[in-house]
Protein backbone atom coordinates (compact mmCIF):
# COMPACT_ATOMS: atom_id res chain seq x y z
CA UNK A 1 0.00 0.00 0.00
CA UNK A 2 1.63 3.20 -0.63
CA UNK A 3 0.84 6.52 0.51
CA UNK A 4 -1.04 9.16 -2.30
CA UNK A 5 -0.50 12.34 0.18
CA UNK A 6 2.50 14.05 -1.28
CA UNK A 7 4.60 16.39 1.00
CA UNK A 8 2.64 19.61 -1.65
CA UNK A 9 -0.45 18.55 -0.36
CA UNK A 10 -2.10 20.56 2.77
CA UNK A 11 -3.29 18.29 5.78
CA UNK A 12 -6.80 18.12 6.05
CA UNK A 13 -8.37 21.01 7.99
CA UNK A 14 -9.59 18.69 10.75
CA UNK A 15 -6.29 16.78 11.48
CA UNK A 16 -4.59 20.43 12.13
CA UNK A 17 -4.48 21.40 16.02
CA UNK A 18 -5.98 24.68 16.90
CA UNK A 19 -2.80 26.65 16.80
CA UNK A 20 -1.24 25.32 13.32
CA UNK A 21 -5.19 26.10 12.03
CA UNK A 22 -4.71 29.51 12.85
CA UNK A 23 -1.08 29.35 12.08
CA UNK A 24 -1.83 28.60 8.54
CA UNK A 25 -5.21 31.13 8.15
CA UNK A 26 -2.68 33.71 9.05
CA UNK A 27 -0.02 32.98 6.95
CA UNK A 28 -3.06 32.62 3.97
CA UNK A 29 -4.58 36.20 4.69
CA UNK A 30 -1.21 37.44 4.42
CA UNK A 31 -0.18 35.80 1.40
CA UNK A 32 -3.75 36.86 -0.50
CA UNK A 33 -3.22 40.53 0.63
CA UNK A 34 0.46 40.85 -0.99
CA UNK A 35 -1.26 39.91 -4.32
CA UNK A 36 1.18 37.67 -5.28
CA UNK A 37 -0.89 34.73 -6.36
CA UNK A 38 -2.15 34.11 -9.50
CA UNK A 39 -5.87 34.19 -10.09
CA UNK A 40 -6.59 30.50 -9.47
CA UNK A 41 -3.61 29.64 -6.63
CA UNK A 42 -6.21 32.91 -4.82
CA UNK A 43 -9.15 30.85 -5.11
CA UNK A 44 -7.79 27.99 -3.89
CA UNK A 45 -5.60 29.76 -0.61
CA UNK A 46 -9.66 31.26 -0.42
CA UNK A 47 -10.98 28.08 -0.39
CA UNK A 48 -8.35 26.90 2.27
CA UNK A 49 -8.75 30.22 4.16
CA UNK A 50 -12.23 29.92 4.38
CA UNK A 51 -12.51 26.03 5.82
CA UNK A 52 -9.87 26.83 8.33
CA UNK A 53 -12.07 29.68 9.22
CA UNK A 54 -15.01 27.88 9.67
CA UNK A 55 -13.30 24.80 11.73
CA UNK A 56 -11.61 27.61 13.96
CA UNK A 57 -14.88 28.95 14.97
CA UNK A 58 -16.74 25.76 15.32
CA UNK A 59 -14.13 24.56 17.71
CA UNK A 60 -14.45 28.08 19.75
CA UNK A 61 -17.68 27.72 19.81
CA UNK A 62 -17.64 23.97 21.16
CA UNK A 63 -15.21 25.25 23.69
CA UNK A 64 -17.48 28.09 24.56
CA UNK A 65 -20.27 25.87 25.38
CA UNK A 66 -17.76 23.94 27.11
CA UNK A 67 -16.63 26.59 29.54
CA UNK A 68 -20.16 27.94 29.88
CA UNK A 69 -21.87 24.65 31.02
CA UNK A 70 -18.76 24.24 33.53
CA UNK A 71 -19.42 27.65 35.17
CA UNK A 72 -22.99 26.91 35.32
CA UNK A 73 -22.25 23.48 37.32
CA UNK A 74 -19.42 26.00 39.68
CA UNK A 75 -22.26 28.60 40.12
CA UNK A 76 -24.51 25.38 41.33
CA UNK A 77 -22.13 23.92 43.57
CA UNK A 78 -20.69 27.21 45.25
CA UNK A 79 -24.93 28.41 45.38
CA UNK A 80 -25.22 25.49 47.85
CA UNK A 81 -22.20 26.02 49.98
């Protein structure tokens, strides 16, 4: 079995931890605003930009919800102290 991922090829969005994400979305903005790119190597850092912007805020919004429902259980348990 050999492996078809060659070392060009982006990891997938979701096997990226938070900070390479955001790492990476940075490094994209910056690249599209020097105008360097040709037409279609934009669309594609877009494309890129724009999934690693969506994952980013899914996963602060999980963690969100995360902290909130924890302060929620603290407010509970120091409310019957």
């Amino acid at each position: 079995m050999t492996d078809t991922t060659t070392a060009t090829e982006p990891k997938k969005v979701s096997e990226l931890t938070f900070r390479e994400a955001m790492a990476e979305l940075d490094a994209t903005v910056t690249t599209l605003e020097s105008n360097s790119l040709e037409l279609e190597e934009s669309l594609r850092a877009y494309e890129r930009g724009v999934a690693l912007l969506a994952d980013l805020q899914a996963r602060l919004a999980n963690a969100q919800q995360k902290v909130d429902v924890l302060m929620r259980s603290e407010e509970r348990r120091v409310g019957k102290s």
